[in-house]
N, C-alpha and C. Protein backbone atom coordinates (compact mmCIF):
# COMPACT_ATOMS: atom_id res chain seq x y z
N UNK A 1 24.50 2.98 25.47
CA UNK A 1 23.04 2.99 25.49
C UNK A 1 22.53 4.34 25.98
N UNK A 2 22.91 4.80 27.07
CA UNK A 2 22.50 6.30 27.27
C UNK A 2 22.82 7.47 26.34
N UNK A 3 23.75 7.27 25.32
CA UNK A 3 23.64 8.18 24.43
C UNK A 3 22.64 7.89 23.50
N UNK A 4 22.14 6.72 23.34
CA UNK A 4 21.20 6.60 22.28
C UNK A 4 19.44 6.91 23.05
N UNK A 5 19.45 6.61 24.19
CA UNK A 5 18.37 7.34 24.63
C UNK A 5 18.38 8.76 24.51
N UNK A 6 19.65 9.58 24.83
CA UNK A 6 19.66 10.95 25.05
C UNK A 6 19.03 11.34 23.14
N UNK A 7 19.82 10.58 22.47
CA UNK A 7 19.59 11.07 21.12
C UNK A 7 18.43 10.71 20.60
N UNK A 8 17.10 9.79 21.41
CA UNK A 8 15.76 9.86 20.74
C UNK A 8 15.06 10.42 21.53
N UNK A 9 15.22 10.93 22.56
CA UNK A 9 14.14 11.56 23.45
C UNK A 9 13.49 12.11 23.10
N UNK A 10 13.43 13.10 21.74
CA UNK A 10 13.20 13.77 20.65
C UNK A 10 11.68 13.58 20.05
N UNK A 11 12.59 11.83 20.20
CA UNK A 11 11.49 11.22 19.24
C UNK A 11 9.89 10.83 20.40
N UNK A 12 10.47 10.11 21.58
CA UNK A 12 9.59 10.24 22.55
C UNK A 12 8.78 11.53 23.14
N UNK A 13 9.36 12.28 23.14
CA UNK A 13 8.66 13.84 23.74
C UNK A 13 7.45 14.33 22.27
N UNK A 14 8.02 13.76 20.90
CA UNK A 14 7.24 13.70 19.32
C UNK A 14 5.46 13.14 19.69
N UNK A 15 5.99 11.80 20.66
CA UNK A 15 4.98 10.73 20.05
C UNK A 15 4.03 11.68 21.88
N UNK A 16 4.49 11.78 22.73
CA UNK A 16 3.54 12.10 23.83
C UNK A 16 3.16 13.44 23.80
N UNK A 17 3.31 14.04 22.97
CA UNK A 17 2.39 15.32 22.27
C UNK A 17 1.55 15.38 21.76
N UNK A 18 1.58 14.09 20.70
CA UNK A 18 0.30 13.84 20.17
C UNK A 18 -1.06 13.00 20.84
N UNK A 19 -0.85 13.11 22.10
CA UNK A 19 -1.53 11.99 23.06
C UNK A 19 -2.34 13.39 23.73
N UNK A 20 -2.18 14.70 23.53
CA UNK A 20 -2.36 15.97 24.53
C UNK A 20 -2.67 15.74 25.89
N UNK A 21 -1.47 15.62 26.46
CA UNK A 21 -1.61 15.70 27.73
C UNK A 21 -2.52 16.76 28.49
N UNK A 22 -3.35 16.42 29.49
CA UNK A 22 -3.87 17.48 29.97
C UNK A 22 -3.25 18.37 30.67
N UNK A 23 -2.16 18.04 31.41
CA UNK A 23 -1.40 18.61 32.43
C UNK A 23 -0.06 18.45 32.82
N UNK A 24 0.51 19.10 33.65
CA UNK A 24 2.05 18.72 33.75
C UNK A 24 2.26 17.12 34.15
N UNK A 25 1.02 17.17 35.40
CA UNK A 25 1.99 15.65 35.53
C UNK A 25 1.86 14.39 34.33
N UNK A 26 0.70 14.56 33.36
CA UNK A 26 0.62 13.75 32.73
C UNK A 26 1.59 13.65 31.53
N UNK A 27 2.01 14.62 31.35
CA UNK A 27 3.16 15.10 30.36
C UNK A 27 4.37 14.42 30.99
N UNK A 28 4.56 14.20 32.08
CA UNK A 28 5.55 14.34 32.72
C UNK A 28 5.35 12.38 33.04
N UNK A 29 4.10 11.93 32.97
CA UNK A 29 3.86 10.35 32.99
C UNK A 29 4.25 9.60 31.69
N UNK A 30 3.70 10.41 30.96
CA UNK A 30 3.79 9.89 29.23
C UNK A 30 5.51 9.86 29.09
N UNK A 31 5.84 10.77 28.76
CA UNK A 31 7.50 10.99 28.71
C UNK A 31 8.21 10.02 29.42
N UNK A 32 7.83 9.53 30.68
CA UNK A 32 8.44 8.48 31.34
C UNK A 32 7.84 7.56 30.75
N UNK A 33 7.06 7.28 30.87
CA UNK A 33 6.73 5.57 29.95
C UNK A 33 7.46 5.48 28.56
N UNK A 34 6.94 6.65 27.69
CA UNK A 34 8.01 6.70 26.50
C UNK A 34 9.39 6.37 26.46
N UNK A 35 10.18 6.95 27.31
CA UNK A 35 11.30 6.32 27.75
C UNK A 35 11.20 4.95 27.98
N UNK A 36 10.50 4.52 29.06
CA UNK A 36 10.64 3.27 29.35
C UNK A 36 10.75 2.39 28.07
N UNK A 37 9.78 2.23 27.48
CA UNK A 37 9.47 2.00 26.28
C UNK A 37 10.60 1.77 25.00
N UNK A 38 11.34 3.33 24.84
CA UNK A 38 12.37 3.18 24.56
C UNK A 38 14.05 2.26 24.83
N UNK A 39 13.84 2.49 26.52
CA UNK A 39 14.74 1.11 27.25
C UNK A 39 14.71 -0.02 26.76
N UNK A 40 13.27 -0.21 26.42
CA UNK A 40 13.10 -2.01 26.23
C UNK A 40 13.31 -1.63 25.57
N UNK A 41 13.08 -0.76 23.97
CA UNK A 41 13.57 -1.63 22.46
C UNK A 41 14.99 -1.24 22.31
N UNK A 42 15.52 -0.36 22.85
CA UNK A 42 17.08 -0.80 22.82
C UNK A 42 17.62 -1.99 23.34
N UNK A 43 17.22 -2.15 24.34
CA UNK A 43 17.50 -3.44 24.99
C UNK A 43 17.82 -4.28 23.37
N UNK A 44 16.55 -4.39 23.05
CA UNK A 44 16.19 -5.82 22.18
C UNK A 44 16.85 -5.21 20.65
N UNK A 45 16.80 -3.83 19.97
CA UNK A 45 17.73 -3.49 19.20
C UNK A 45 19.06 -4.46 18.82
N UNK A 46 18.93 -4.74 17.67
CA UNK A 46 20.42 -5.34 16.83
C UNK A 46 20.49 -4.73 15.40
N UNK A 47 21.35 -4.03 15.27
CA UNK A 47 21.95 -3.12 14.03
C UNK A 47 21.39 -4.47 12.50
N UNK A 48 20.51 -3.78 12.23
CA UNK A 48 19.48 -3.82 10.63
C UNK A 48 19.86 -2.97 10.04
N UNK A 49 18.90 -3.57 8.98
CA UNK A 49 18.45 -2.64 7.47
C UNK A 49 17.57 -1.32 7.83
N UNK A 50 16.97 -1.29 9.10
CA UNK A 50 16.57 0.16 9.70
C UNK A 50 17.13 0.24 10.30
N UNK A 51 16.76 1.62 10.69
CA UNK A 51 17.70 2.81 11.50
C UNK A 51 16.67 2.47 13.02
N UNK A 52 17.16 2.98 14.18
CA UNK A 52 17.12 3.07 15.57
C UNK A 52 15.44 3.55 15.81
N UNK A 53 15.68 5.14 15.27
CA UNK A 53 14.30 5.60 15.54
C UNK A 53 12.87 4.95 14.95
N UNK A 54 12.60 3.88 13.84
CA UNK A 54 11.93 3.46 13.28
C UNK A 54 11.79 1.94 14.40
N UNK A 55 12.87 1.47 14.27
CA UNK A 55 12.23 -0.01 15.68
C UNK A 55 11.95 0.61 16.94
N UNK A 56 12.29 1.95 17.42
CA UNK A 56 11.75 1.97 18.94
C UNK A 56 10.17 2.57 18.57
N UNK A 57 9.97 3.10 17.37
CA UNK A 57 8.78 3.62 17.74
C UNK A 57 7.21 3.04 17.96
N UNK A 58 7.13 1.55 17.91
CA UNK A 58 6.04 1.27 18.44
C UNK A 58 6.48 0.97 19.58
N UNK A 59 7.69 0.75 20.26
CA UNK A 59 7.42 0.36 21.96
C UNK A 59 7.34 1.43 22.72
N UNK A 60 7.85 2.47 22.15
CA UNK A 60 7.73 4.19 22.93
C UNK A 60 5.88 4.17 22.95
N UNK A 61 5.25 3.83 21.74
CA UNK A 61 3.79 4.45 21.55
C UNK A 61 3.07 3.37 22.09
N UNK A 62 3.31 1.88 22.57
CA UNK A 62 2.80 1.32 22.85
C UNK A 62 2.90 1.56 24.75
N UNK A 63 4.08 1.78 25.00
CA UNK A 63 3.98 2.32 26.63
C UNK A 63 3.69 3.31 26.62
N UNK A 64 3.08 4.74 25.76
CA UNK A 64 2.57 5.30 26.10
C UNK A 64 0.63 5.43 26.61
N UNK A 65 0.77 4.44 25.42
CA UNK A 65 -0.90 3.98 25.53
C UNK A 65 -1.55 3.27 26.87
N UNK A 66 -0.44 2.23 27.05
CA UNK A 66 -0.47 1.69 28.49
C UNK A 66 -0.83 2.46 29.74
N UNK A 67 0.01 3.53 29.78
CA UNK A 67 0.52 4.63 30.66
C UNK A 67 -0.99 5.44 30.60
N UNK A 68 -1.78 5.44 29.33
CA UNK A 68 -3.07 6.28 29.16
C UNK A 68 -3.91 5.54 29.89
N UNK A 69 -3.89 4.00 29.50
CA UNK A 69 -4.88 3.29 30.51
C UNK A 69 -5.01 3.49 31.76
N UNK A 70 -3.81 3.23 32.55
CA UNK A 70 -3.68 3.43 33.58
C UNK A 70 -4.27 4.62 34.26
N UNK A 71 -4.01 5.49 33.74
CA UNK A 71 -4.03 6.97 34.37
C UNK A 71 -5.91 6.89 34.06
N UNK A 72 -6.38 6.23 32.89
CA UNK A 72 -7.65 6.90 32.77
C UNK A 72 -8.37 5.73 33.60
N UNK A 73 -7.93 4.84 33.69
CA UNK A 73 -9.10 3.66 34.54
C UNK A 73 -8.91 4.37 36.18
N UNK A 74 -8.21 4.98 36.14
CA UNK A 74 -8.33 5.98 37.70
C UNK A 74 -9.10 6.74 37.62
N UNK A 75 -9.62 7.04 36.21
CA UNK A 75 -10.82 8.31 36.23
C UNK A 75 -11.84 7.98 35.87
N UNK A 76 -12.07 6.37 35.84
CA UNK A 76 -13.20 5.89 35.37
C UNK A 76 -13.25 6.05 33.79
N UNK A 77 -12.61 5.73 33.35
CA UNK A 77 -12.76 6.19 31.93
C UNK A 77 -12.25 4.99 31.22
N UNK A 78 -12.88 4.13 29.97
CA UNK A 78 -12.50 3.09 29.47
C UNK A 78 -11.55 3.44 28.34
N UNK A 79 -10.22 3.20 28.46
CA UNK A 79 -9.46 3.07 27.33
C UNK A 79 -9.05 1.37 27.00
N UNK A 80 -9.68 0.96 26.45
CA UNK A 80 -9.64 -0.59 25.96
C UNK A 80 -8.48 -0.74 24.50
N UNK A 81 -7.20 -0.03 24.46
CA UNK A 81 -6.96 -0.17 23.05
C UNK A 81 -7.14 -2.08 22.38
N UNK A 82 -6.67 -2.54 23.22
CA UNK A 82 -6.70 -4.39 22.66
C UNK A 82 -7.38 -4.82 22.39
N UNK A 83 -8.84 -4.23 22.37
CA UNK A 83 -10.01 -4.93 21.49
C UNK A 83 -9.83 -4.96 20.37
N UNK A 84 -9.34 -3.44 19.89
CA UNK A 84 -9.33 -3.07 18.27
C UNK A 84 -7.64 -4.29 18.06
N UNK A 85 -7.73 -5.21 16.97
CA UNK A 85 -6.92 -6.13 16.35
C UNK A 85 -6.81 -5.34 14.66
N UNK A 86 -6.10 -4.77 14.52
CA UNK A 86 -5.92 -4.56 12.62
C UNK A 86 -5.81 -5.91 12.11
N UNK A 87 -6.06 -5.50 10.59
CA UNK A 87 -7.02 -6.47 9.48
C UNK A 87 -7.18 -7.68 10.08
N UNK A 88 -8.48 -7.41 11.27
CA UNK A 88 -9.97 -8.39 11.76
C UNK A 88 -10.64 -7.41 11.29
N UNK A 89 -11.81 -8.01 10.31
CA UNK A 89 -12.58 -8.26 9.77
C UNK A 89 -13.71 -8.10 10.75
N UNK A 90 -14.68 -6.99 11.39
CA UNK A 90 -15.47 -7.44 12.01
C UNK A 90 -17.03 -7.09 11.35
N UNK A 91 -17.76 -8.27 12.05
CA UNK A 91 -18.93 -8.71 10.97
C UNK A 91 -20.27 -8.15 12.18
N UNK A 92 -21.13 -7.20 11.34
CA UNK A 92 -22.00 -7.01 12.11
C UNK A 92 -23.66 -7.10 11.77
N UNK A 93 -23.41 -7.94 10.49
CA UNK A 93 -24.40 -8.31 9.82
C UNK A 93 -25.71 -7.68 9.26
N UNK A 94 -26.46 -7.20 9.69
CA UNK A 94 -27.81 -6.26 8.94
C UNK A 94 -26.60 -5.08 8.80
N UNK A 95 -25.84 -3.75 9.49
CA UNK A 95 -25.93 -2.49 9.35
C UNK A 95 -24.89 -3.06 7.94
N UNK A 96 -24.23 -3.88 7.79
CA UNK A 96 -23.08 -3.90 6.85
C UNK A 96 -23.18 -3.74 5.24
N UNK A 97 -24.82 -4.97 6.00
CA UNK A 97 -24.96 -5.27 4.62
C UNK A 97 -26.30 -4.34 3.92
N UNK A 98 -26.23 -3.33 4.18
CA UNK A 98 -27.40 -2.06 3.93
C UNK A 98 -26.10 -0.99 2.81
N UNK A 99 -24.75 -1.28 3.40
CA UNK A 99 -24.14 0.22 3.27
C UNK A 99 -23.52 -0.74 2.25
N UNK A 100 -22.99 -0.48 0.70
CA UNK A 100 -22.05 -1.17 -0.25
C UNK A 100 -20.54 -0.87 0.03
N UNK A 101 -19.42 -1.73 -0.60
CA UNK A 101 -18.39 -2.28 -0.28
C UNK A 101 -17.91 -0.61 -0.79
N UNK A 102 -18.29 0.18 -2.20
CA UNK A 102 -17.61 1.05 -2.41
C UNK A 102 -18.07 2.12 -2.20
N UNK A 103 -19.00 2.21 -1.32
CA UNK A 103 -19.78 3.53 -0.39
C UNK A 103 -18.53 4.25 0.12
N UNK A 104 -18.10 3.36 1.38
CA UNK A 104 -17.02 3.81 2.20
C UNK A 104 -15.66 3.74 2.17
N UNK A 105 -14.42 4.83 2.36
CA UNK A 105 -12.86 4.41 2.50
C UNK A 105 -13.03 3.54 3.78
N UNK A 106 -11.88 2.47 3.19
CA UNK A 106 -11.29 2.22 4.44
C UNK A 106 -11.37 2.41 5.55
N UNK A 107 -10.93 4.06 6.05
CA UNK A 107 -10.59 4.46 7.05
C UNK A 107 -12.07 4.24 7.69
N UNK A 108 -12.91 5.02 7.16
CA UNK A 108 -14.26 5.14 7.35
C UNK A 108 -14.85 3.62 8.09
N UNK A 109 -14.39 3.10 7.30
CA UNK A 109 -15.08 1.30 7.59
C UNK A 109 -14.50 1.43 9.05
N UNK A 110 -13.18 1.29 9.19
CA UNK A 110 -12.59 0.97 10.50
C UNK A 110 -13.32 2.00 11.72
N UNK A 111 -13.57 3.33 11.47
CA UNK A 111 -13.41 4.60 12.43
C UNK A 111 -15.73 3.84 12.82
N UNK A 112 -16.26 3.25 11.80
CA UNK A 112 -17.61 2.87 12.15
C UNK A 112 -17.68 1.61 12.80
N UNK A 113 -16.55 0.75 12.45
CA UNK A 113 -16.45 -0.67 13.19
C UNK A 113 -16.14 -0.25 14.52
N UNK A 114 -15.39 0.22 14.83
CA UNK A 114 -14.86 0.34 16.19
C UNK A 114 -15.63 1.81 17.09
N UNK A 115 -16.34 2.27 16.26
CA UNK A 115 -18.10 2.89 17.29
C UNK A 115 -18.80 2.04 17.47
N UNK A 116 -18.79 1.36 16.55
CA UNK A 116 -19.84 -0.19 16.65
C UNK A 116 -20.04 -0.77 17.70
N UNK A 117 -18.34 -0.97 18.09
CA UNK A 117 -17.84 -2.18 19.34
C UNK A 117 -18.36 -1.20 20.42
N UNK A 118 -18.06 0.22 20.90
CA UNK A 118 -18.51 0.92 21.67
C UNK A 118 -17.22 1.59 21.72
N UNK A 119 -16.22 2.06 21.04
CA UNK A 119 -15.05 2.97 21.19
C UNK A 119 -15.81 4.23 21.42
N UNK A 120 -14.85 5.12 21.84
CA UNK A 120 -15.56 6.98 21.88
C UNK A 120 -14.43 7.08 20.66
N UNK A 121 -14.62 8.37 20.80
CA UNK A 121 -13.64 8.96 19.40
C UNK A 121 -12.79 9.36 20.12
N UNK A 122 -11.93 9.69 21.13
CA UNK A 122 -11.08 9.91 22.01
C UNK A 122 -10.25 8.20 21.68
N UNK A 123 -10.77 7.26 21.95
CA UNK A 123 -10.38 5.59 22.04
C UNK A 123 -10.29 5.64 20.11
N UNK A 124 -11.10 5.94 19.76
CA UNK A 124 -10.50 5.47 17.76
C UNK A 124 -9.32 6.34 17.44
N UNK A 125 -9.15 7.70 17.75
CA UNK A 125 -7.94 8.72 17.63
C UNK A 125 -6.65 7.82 17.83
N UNK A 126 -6.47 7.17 19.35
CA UNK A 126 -5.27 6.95 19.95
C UNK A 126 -4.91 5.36 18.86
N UNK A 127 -6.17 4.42 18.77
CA UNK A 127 -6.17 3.30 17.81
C UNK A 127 -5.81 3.92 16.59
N UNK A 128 -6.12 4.91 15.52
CA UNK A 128 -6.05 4.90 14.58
C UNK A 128 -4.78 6.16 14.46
N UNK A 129 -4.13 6.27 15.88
CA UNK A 129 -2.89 7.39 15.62
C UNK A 129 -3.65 8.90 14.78
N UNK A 130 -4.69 8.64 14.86
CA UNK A 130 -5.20 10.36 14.44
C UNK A 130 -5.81 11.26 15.30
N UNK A 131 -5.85 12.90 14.65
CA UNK A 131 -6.06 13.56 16.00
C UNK A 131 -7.64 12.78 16.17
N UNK A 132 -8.54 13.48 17.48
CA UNK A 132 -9.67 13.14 17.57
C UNK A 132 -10.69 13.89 16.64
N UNK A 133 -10.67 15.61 16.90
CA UNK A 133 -11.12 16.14 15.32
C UNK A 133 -11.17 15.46 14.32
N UNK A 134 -10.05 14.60 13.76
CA UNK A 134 -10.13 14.18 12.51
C UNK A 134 -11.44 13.04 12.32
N UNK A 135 -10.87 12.07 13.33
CA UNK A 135 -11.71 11.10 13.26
C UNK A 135 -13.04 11.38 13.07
N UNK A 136 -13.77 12.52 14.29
CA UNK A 136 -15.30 12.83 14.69
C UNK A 136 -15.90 13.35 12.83
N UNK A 137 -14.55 13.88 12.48
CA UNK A 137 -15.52 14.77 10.87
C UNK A 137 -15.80 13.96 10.15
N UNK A 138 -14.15 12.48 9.80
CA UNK A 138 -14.50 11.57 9.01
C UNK A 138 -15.58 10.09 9.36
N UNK A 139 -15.85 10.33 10.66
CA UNK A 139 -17.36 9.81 10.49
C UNK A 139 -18.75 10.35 10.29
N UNK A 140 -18.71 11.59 10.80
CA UNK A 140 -19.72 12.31 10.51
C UNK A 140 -19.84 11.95 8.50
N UNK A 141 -19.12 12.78 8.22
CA UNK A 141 -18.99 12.24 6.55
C UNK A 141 -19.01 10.94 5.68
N UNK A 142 -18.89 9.88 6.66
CA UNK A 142 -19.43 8.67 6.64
C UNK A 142 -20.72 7.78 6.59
N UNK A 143 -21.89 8.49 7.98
CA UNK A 143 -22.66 8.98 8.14
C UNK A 143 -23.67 9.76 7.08
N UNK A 144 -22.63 10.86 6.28
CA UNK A 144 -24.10 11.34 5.00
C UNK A 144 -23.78 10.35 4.18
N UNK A 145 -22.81 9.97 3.72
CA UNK A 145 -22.43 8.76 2.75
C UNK A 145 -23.60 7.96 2.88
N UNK A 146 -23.59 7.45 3.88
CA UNK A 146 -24.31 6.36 4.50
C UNK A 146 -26.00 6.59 4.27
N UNK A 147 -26.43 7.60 4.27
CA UNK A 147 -27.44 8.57 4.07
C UNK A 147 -28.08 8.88 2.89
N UNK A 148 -26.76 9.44 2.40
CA UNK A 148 -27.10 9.44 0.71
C UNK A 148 -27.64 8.44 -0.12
N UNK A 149 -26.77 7.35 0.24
CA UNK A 149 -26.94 6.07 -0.64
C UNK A 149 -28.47 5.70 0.22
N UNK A 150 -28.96 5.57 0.96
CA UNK A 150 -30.39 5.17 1.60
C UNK A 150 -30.87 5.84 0.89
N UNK A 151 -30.95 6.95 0.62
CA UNK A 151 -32.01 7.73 0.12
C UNK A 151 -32.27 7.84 -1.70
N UNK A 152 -30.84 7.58 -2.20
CA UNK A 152 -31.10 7.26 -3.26
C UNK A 152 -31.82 5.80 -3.61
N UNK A 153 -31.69 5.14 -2.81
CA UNK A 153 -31.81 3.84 -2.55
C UNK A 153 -33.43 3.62 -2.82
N UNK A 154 -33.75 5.21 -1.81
CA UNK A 154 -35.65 5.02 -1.50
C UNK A 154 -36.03 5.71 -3.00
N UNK A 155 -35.62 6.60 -3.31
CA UNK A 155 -35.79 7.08 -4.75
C UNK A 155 -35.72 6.52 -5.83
N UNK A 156 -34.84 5.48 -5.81
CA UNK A 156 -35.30 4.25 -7.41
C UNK A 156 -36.45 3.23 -7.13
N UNK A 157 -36.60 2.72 -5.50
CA UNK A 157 -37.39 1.94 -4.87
C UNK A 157 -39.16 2.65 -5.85
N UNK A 158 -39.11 4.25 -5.28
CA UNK A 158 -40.68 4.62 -5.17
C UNK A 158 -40.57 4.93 -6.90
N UNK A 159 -39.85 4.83 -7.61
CA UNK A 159 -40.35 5.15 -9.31
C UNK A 159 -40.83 3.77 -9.73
């Protein structure tokens, strides 16, 4: 078992990079939970149709997220990942039903549902595994979408 930790650490030091640590010790928190993380799914590991690094990697990213809570509810800061549930359906009735089904991607739907609930874009990044940049542009661009279609909307309305 310790050679197979030594040989994904790789993969753990991968996933707590993309979390940007602010600082040494937090670099140095993440990496340990990652590990940890890693412990348990070897633990529970039995030789499949996948390979090693593919089953540890949600328990590495899921104790790392943990490890984020922690550290940020010390700073006052809400990291709630367990609200957000993938494919729930959440219903918010008037804004939904203004915007059409093929206005928005996917992604878009999810990255506006979960501002909805009250996520920051810091909290949709770590949920949706993307950087935070990404997220903030592809709602902004969501947003004129959202815009566009109103306004074309008012423009067939007033002819």
């Amino acid at each position: 078992m310790d050679q197979l930790i030594k040989d994904n650490m790789g993969l753990v030091k991968s996933i707590a990079t993309r979390f940007k640590p602010r600082n040494d010790t937090e670099w140095d928190d993440y990496i340990d939970a990652g590990r940890i993380g890693l412990w348990k799914a070897l633990k529970k590991y039995e030789k499949g149709n996948y390979k090693v690094s593919t089953y540890v990697y949600r328990h590495i990213l899921w104790e790392i997220i943990k490890e984020m809570r922690l550290i940020h509810s010390h700073q006052s800061v809400p990291l709630d990942v367990k609200k957000y549930e993938p494919n729930i359906t959440y219903n918010y009735g008037s804004f939904w039903d203004c915007v059409p089904d093929d206005c928005l991607l996917e992604q878009e739907k999810k990255i506006l549902s979960l501002r909805l609930i009250g996520h920051t874009f810091t909290e949709v990044s770590v949920i949706l595994n993307k950087s935070r940049t990404t997220i903030q542009s592809r709602y902004e661009i969501a947003i004129k979408k959202i815009q566009e279609y109103d306004e074309q909307k008012k423009d067939t309305c007033s002819l």
